[in-house]
Protein backbone atom coordinates (compact mmCIF):
# COMPACT_ATOMS: atom_id res chain seq x y z
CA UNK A 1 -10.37 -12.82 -10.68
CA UNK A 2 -11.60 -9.11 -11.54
CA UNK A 3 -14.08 -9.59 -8.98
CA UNK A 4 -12.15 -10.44 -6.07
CA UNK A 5 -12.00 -8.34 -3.31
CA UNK A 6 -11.05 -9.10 0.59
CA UNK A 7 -12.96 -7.46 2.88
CA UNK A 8 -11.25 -3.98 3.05
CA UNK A 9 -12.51 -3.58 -0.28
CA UNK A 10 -8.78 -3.29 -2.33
CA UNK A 11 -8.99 -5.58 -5.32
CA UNK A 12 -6.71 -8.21 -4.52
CA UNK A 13 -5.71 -8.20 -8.65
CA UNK A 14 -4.60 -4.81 -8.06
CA UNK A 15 -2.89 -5.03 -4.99
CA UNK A 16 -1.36 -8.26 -6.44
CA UNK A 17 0.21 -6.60 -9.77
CA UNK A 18 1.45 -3.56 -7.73
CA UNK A 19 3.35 -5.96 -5.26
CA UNK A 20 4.36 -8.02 -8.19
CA UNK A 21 5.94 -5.35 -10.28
CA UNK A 22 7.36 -3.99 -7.32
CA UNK A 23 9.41 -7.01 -6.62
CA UNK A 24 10.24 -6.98 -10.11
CA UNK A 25 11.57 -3.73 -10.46
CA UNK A 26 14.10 -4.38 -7.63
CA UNK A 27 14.95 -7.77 -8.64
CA UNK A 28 15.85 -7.34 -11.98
CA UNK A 29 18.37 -5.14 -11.72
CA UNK A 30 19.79 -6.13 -8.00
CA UNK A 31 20.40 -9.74 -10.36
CA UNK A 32 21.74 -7.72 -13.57
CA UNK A 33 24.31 -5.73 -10.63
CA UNK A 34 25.13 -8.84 -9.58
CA UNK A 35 26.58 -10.27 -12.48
CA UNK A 36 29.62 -7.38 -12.59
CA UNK A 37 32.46 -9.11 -10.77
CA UNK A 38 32.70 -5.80 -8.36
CA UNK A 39 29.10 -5.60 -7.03
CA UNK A 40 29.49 -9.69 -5.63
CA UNK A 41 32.12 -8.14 -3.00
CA UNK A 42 29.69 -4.99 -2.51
CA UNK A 43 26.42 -6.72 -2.70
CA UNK A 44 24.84 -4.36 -0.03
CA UNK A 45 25.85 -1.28 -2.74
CA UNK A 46 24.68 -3.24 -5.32
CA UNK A 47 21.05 -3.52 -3.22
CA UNK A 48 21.15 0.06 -2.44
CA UNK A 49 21.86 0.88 -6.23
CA UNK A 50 18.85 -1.53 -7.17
CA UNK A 51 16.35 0.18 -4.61
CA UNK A 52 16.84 3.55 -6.23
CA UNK A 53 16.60 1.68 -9.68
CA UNK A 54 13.70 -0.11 -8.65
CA UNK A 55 12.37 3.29 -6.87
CA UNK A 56 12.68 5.26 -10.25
CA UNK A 57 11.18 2.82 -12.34
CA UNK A 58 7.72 2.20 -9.97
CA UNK A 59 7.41 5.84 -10.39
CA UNK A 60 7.61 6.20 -14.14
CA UNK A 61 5.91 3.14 -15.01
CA UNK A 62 3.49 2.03 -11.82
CA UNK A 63 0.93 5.05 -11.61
CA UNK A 64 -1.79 3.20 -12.64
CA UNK A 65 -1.81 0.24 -10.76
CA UNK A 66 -0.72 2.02 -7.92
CA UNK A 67 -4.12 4.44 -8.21
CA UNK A 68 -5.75 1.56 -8.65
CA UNK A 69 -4.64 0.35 -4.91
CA UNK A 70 -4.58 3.60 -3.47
CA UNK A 71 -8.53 4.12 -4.85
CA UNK A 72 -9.03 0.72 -3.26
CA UNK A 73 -7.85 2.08 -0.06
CA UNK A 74 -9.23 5.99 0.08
CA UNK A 75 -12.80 4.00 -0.53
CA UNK A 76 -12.18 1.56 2.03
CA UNK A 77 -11.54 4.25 4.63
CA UNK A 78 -14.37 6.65 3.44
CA UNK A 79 -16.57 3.73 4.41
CA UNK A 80 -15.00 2.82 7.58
CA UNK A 81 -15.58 6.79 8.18
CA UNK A 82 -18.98 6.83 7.47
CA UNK A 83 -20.10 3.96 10.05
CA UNK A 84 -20.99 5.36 13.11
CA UNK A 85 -19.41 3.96 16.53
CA UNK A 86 -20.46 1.90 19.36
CA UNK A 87 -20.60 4.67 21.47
CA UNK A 88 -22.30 7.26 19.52
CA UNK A 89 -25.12 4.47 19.39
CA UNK A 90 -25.43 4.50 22.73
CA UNK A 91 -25.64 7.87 23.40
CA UNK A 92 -28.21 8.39 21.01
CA UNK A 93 -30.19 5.25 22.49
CA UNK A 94 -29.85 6.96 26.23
CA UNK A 95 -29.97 10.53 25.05
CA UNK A 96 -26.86 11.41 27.18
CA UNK A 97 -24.20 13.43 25.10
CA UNK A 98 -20.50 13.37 25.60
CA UNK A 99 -19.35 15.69 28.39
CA UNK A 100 -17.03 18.81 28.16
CA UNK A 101 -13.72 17.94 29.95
CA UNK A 102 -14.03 19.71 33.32
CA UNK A 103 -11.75 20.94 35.72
């Protein structure tokens, strides 16, 4: 599965794992929160305390396959940057350039 990509050109393993771990890190501790007696009555504080749980631990433990993802996506782009447009084709083919705006 190393070798998958979709057409963007983000590994889908990579993008996979990051999502994956993601989930985890909020779902783990929203269910641990949710075993105290006093989080079932505030379950939307007990979501809110798991987000910032959740946050904290993607950012101490998820660099890599997050730069992994992000490299994915910075390549992707560069590429998409690189192609040149319909219309700058055309302009080339007829030898017209674009116009200054005028008043």
């Amino acid at each position: 599965m190393s070798g998958l990509a979709y057409d963007g050109g983000v590994k889908v393993r990579s993008a996979l794992v990051y999502t994956v771990l993601r989930l985890l890190a909020f779902l783990v501790p929203f269910g641990i929160l949710m075993l105290f007696e006093v989080m079932r009555d505030y379950y939307w504080l007990a979501a809110i305390f798991a987000a910032l749980i959740g946050l904290s631990l993607s950012m101490l433990f998820l660099r890599r396959p997050l730069d992994e993802m992000t490299a994915g996506l910075a390549e992707r782009r560069a590429r998409s940057r690189r192609q040149t447009s319909d219309e700058d084709v055309e302009d080339a083919a007829t030898g017209a350039s674009r116009p200054a705006d005028a008043d």
